[in-house]
PDB file of N, CA and C in Angstrom:
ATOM      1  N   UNK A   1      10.621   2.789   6.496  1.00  0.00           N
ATOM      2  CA  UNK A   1      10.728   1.406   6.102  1.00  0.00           C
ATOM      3  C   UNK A   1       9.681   0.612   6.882  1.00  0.00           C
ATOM      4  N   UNK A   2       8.800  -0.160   6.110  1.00  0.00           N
ATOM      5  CA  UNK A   2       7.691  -1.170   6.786  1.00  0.00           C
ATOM      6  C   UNK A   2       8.626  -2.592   6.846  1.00  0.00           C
ATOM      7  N   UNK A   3       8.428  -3.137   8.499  1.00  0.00           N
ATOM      8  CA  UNK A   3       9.084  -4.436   8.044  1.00  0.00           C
ATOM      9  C   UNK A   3       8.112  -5.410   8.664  1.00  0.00           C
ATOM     10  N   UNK A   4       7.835  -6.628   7.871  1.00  0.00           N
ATOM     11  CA  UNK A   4       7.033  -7.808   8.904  1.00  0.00           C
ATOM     12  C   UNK A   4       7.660  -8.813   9.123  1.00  0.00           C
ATOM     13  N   UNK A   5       7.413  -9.193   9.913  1.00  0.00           N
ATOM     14  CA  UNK A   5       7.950 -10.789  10.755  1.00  0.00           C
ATOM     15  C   UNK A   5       6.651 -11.766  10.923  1.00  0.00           C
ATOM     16  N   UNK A   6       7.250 -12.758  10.832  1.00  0.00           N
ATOM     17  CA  UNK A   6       6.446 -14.178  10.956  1.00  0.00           C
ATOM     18  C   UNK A   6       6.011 -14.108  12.492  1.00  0.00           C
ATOM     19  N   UNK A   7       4.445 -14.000  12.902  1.00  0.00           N
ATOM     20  CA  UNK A   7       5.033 -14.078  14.403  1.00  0.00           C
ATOM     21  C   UNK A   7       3.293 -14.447  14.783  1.00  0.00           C
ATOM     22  N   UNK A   8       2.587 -15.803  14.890  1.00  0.00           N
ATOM     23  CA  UNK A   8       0.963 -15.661  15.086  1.00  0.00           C
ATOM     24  C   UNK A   8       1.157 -15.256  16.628  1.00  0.00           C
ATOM     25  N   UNK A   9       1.935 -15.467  17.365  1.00  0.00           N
ATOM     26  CA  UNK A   9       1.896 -14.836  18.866  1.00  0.00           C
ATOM     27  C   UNK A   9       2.059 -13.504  19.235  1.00  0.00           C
ATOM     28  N   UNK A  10       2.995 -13.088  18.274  1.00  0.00           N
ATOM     29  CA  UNK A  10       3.044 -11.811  18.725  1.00  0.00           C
ATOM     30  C   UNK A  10       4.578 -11.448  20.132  1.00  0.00           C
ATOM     31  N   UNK A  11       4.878 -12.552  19.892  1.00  0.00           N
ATOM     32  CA  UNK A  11       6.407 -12.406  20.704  1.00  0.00           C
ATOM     33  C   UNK A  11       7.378 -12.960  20.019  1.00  0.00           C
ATOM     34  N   UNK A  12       7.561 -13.945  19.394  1.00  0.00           N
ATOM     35  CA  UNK A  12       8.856 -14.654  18.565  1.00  0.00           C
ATOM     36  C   UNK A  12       8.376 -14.751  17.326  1.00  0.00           C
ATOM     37  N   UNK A  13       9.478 -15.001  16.837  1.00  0.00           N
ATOM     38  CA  UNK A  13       9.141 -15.408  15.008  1.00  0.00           C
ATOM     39  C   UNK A  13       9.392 -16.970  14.990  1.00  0.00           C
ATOM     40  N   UNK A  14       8.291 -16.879  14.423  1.00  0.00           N
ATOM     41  CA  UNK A  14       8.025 -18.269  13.195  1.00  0.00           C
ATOM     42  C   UNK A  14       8.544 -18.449  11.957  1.00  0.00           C
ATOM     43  N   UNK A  15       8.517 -19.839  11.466  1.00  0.00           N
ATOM     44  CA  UNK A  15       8.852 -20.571  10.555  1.00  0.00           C
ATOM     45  C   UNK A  15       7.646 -20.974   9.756  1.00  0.00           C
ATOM     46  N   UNK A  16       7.879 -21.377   8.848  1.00  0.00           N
ATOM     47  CA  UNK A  16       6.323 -21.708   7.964  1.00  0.00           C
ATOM     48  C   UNK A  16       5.542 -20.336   7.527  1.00  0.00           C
ATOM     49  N   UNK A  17       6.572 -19.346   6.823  1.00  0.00           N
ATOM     50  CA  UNK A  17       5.930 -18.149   5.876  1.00  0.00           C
ATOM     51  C   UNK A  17       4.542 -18.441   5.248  1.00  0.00           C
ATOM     52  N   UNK A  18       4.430 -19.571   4.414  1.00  0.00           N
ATOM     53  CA  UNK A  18       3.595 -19.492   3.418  1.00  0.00           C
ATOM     54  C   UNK A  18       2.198 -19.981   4.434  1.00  0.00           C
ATOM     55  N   UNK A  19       2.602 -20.306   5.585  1.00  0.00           N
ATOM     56  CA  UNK A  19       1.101 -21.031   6.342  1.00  0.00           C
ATOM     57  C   UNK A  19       0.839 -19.656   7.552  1.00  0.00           C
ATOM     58  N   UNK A  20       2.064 -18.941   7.457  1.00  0.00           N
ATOM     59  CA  UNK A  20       1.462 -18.067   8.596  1.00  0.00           C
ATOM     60  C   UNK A  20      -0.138 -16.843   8.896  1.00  0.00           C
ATOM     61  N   UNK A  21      -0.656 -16.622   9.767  1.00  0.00           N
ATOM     62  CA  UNK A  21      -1.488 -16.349   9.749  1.00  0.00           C
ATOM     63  C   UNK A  21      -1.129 -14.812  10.452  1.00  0.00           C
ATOM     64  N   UNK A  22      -0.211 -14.660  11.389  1.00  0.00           N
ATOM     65  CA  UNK A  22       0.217 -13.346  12.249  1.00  0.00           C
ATOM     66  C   UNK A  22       1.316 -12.913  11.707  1.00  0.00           C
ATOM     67  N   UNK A  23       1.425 -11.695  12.049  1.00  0.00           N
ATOM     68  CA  UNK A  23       2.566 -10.924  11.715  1.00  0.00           C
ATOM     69  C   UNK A  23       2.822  -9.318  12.618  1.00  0.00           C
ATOM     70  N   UNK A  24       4.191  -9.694  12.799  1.00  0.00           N
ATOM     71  CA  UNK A  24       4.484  -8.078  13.686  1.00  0.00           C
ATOM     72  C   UNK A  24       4.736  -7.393  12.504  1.00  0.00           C
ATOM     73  N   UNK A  25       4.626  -6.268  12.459  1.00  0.00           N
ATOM     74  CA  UNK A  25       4.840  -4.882  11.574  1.00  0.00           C
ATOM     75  C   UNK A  25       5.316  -3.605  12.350  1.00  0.00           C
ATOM     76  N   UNK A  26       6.694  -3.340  12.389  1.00  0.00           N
ATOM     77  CA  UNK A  26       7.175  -2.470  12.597  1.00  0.00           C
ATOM     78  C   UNK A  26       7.363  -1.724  11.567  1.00  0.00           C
ATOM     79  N   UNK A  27       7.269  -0.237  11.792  1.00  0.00           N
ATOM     80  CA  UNK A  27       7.167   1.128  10.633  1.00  0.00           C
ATOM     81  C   UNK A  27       8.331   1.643  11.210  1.00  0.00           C
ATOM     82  N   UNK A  28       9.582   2.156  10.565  1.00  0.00           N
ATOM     83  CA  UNK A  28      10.926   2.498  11.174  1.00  0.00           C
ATOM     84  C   UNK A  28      10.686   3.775  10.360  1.00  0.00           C
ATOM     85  N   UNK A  29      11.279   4.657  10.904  1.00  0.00           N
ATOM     86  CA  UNK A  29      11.842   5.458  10.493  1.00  0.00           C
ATOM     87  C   UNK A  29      13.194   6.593  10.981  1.00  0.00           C
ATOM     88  N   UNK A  30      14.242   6.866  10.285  1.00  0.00           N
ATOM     89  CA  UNK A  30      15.357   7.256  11.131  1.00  0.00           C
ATOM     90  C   UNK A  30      15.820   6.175  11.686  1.00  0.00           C
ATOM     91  N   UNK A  31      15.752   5.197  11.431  1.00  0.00           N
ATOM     92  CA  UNK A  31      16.696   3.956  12.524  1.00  0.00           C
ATOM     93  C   UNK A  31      15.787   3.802  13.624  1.00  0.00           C
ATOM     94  N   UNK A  32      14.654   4.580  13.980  1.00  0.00           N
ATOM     95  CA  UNK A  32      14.106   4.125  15.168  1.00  0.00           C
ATOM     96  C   UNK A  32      12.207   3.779  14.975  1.00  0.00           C
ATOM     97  N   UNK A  33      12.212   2.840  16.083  1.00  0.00           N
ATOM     98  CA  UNK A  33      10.820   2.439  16.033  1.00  0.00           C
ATOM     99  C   UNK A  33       9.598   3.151  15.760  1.00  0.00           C
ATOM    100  N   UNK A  34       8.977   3.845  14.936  1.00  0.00           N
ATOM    101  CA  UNK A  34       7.690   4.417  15.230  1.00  0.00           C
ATOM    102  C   UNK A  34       6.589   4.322  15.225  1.00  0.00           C
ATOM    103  N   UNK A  35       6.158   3.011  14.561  1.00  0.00           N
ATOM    104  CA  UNK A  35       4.993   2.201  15.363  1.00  0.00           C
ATOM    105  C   UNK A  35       5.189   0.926  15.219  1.00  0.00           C
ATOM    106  N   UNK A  36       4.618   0.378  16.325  1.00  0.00           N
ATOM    107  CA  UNK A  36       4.329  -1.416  15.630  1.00  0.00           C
ATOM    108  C   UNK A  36       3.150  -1.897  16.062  1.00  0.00           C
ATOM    109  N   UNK A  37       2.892  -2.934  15.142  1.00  0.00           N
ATOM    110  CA  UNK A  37       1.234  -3.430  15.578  1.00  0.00           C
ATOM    111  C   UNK A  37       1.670  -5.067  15.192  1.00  0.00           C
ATOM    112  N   UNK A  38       0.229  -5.840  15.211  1.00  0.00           N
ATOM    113  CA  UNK A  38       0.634  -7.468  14.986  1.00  0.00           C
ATOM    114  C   UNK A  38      -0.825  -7.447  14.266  1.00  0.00           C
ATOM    115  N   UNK A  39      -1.029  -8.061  13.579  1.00  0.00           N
ATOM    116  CA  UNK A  39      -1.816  -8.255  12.468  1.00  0.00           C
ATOM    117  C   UNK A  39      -2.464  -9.522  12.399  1.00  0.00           C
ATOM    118  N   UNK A  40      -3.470  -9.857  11.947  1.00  0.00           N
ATOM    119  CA  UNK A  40      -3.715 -11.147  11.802  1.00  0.00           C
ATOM    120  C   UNK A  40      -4.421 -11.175  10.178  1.00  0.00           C
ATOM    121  N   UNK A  41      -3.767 -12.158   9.273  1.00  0.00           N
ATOM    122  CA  UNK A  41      -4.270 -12.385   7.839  1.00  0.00           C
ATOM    123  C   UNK A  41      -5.777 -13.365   7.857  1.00  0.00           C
ATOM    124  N   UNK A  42      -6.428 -13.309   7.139  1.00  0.00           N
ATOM    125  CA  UNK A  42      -7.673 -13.932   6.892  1.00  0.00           C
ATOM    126  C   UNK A  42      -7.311 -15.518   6.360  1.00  0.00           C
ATOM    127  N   UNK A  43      -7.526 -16.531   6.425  1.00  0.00           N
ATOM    128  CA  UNK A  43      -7.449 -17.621   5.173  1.00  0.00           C
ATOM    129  C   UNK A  43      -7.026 -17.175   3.978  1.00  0.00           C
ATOM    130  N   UNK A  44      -7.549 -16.547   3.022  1.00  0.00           N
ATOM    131  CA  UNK A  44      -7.424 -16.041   2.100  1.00  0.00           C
ATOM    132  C   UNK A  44      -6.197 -15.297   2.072  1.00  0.00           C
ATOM    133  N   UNK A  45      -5.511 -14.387   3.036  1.00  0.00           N
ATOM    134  CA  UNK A  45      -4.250 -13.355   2.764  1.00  0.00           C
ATOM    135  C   UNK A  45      -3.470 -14.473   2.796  1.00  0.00           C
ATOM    136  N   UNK A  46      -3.793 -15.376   3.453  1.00  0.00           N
ATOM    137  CA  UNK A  46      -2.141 -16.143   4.182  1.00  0.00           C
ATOM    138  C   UNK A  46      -1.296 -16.420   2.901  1.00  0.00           C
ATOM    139  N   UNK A  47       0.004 -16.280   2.680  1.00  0.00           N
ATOM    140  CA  UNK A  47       0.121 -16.655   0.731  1.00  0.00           C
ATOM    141  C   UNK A  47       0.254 -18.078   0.998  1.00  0.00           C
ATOM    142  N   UNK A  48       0.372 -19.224   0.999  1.00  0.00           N
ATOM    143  CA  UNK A  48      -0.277 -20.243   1.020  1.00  0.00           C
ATOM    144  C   UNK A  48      -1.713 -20.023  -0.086  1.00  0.00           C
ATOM    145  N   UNK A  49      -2.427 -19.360   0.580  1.00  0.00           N
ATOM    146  CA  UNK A  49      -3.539 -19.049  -0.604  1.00  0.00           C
ATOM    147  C   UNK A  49      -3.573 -18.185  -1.711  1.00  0.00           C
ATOM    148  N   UNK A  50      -3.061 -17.230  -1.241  1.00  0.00           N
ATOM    149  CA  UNK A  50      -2.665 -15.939  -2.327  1.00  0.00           C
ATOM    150  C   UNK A  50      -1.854 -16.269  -3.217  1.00  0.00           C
ATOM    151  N   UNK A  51      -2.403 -15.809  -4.072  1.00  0.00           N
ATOM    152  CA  UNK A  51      -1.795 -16.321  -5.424  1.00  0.00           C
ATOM    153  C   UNK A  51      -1.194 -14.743  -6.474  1.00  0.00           C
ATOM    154  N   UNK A  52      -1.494 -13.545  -5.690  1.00  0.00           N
ATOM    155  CA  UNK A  52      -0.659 -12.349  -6.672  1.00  0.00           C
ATOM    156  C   UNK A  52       0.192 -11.711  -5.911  1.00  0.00           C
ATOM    157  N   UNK A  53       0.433 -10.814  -6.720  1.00  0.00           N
ATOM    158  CA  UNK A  53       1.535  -9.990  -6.123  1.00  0.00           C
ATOM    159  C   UNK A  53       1.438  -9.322  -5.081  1.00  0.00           C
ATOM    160  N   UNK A  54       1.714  -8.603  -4.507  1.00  0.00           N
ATOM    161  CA  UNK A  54       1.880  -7.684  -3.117  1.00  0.00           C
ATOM    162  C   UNK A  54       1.215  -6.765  -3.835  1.00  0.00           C
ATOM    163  N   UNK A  55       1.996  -6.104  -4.707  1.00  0.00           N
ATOM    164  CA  UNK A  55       2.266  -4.573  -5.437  1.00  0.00           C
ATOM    165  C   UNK A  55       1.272  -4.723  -6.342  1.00  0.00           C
ATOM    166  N   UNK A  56       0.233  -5.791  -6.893  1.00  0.00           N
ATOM    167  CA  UNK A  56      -0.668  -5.390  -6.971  1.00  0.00           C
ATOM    168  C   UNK A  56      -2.218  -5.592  -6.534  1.00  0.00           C
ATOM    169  N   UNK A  57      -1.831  -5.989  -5.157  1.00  0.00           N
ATOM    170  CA  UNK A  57      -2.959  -6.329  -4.244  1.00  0.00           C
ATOM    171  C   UNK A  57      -2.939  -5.086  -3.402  1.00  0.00           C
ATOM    172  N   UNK A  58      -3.356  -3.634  -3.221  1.00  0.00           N
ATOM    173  CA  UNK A  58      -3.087  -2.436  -2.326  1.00  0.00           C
ATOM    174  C   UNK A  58      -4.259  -2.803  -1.102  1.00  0.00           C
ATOM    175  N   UNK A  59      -5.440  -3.942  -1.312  1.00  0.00           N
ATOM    176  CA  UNK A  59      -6.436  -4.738  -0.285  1.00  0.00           C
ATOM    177  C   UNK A  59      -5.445  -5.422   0.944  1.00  0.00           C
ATOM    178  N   UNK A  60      -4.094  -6.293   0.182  1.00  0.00           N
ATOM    179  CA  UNK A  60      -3.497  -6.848   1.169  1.00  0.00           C
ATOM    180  C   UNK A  60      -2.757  -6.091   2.484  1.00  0.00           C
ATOM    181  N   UNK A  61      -3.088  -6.811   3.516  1.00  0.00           N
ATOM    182  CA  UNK A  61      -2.681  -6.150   4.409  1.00  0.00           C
ATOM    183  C   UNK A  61      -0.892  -5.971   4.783  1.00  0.00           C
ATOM    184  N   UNK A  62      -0.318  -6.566   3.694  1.00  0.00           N
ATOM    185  CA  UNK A  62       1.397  -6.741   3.754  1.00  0.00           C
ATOM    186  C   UNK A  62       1.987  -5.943   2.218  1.00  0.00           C
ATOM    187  N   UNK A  63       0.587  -5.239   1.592  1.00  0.00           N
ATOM    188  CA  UNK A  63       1.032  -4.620   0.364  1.00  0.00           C
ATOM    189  C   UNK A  63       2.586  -3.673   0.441  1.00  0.00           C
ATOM    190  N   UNK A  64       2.258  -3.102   1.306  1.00  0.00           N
ATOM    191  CA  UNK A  64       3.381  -2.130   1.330  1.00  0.00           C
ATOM    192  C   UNK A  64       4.649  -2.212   2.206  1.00  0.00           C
ATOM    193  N   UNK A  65       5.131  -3.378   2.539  1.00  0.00           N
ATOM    194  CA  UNK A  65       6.227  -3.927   3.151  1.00  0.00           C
ATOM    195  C   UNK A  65       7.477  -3.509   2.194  1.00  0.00           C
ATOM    196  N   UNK A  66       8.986  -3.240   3.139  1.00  0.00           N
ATOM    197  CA  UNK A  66       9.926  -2.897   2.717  1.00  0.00           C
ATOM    198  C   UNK A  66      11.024  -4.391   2.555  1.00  0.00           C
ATOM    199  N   UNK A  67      10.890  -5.038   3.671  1.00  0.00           N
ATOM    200  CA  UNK A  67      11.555  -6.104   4.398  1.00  0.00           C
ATOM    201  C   UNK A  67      10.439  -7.028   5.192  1.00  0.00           C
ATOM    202  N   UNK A  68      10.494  -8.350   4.529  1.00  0.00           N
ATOM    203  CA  UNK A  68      10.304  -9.299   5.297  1.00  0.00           C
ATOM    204  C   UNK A  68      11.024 -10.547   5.969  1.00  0.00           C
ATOM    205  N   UNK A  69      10.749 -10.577   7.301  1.00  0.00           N
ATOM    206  CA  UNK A  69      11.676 -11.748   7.898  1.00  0.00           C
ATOM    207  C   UNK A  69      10.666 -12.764   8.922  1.00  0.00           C
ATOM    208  N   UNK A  70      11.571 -13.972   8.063  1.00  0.00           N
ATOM    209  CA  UNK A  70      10.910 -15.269   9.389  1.00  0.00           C
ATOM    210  C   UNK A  70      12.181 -16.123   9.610  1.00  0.00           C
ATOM    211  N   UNK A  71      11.716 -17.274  10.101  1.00  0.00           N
ATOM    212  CA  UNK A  71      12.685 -18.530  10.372  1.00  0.00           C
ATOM    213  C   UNK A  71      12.690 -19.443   9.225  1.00  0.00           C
ATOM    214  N   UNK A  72      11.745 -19.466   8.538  1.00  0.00           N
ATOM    215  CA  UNK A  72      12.040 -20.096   7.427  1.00  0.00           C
ATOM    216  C   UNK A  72      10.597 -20.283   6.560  1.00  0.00           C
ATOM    217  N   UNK A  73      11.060 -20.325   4.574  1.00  0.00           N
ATOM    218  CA  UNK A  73      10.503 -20.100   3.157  1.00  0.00           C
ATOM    219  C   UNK A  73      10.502 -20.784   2.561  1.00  0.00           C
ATOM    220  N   UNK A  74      10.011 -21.265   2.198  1.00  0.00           N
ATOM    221  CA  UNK A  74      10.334 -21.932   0.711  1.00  0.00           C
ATOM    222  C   UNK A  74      10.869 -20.733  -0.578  1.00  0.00           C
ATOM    223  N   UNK A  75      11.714 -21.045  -1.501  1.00  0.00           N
ATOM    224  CA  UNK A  75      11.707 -20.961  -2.615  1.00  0.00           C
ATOM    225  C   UNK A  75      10.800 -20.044  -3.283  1.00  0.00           C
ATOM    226  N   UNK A  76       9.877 -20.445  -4.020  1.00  0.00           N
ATOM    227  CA  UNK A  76       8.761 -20.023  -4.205  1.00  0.00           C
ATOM    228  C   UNK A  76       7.813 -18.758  -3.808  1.00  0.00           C
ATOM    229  N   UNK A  77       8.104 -18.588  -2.250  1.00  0.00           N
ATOM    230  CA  UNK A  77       7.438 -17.397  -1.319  1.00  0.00           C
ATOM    231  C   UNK A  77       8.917 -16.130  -1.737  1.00  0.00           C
ATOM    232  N   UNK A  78       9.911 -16.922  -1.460  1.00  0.00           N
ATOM    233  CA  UNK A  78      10.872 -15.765  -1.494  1.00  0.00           C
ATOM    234  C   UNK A  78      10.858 -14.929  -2.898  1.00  0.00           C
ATOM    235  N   UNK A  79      10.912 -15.933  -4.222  1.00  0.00           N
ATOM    236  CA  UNK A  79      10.984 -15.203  -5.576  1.00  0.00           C
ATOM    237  C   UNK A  79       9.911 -14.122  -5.576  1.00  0.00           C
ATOM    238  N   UNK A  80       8.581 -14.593  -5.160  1.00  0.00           N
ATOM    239  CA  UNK A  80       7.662 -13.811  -5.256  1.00  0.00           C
ATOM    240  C   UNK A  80       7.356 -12.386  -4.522  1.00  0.00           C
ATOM    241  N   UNK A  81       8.255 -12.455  -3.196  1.00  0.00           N
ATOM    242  CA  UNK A  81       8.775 -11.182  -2.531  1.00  0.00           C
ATOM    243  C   UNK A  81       9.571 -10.575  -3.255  1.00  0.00           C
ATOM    244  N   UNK A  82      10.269 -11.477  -3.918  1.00  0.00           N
ATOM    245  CA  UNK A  82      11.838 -10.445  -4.380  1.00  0.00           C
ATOM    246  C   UNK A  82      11.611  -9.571  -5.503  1.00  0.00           C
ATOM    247  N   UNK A  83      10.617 -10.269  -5.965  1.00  0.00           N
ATOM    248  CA  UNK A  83       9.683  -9.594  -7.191  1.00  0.00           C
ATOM    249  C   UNK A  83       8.907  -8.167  -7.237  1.00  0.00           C
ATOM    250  N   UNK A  84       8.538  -8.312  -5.817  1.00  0.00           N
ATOM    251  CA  UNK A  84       8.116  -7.177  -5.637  1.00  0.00           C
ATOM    252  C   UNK A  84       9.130  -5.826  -4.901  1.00  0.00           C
ATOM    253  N   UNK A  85      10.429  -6.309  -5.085  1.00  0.00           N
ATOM    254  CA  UNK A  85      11.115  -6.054  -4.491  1.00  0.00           C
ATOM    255  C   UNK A  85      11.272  -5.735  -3.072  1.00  0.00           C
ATOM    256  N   UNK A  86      10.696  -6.725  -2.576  1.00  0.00           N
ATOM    257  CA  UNK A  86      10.971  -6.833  -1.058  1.00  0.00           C
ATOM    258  C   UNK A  86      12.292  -7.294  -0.394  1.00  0.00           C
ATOM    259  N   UNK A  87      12.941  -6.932   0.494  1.00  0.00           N
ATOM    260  CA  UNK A  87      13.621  -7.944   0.953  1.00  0.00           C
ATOM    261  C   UNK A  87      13.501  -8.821   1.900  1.00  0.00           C
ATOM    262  N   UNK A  88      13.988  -9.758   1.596  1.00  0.00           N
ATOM    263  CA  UNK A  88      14.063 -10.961   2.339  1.00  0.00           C
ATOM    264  C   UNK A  88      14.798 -11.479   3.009  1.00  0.00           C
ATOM    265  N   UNK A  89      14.611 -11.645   4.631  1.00  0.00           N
ATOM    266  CA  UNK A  89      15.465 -12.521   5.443  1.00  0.00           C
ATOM    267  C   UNK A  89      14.814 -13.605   6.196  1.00  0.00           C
ATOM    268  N   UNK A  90      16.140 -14.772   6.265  1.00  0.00           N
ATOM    269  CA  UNK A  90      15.637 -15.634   6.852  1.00  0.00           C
ATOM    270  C   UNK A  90      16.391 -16.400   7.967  1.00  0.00           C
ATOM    271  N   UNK A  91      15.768 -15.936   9.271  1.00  0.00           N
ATOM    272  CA  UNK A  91      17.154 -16.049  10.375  1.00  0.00           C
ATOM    273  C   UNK A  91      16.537 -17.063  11.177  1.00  0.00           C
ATOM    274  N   UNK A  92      17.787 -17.471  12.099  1.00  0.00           N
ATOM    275  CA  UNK A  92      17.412 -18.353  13.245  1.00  0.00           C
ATOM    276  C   UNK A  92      16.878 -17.868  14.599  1.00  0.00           C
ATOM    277  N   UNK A  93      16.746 -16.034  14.677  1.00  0.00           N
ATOM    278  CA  UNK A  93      16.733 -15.201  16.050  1.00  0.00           C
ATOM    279  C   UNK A  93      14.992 -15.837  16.007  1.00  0.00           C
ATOM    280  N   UNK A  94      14.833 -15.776  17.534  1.00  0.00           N
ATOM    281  CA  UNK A  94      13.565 -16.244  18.145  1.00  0.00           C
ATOM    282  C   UNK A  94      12.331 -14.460  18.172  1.00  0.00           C
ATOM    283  N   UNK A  95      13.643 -13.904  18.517  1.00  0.00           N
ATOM    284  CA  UNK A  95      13.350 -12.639  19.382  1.00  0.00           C
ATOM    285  C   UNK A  95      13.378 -11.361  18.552  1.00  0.00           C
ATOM    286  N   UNK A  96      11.910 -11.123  17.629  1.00  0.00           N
ATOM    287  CA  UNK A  96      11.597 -10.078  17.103  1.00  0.00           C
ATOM    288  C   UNK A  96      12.658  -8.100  17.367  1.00  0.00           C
ATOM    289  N   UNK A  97      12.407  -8.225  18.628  1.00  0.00           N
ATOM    290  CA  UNK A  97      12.908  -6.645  18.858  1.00  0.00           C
ATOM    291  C   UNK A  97      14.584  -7.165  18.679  1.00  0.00           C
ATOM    292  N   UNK A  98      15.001  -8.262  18.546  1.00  0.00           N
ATOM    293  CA  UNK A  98      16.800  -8.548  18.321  1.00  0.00           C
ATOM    294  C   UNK A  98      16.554  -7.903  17.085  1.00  0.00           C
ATOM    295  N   UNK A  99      15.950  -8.659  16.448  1.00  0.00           N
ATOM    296  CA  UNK A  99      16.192  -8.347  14.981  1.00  0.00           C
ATOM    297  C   UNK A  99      16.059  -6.962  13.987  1.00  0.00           C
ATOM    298  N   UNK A 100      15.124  -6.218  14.849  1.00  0.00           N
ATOM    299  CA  UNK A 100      14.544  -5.004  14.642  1.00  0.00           C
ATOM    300  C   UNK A 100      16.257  -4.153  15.087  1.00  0.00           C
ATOM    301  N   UNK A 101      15.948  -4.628  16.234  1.00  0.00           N
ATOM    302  CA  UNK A 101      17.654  -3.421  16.768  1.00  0.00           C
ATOM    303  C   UNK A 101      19.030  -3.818  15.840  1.00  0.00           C
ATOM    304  N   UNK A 102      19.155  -5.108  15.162  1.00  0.00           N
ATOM    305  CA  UNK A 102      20.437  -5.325  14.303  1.00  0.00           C
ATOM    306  C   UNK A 102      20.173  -4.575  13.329  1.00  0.00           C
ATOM    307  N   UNK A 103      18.973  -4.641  12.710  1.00  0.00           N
ATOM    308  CA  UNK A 103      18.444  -4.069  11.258  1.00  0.00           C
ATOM    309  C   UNK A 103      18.546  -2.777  11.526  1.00  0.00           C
ATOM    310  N   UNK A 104      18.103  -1.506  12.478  1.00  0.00           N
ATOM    311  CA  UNK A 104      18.512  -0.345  12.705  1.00  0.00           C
ATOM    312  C   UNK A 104      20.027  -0.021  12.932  1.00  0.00           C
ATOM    313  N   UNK A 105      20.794  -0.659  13.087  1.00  0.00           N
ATOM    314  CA  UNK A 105      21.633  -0.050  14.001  1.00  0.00           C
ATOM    315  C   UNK A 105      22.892  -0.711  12.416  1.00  0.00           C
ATOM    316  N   UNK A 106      22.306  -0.654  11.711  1.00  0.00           N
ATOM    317  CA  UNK A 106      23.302  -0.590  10.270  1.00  0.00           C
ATOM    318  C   UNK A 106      23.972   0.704  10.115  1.00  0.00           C
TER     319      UNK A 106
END
């Protein structure tokens, strides 16, 4: 499972999906961590600008996401995840690895 988080720092998650520019990416597998990296989108990736799908952008660097989570979406950003059948969460946790360990430990 690929999951990204809202995060231009690289320690907490953010709010403002459609303006974000960073993102943590954890790759799970088995319930446990097996890699993560933090990413940074171009102008152009941020969806704010992007205007297609995930699933058929394989250039984008969030093409192949399982689960995405921030602090907060609009409307609009979420349909277009859900579309691609992503899932979507949208929490109040500050603290990336919280969220990673609730989401494993299902």
């Amino acid at each position: 499972m690929k999951i990204a988080i809202t995060s231009p720092n690289a320690k907490t998650i953010a709010g403002h999906a459609g303006k974000c520019p960073g993102y943590l990416i954890y790759n799970i597998n088995q319930d446990k961590t097996v890699t993560k990296s933090h990413i940074k989108l171009t102008k152009e990736q941020v969806f704010k600008n992007f205007s297609g799908a995930l699933s058929q952008n394989p250039q984008h660097p969030l093409h192949d996401i399982d689960v995405f989570i921030t602090q907060g979406l609009g409307d609009g950003l979420a349909n277009r995840l859900s579309r691609d059948n992503i899932q979507v969460y949208k929490t109040e946790e500050s603290d990336p690895e919280a969220i990673i360990q609730s989401i494993t430990s299902y």
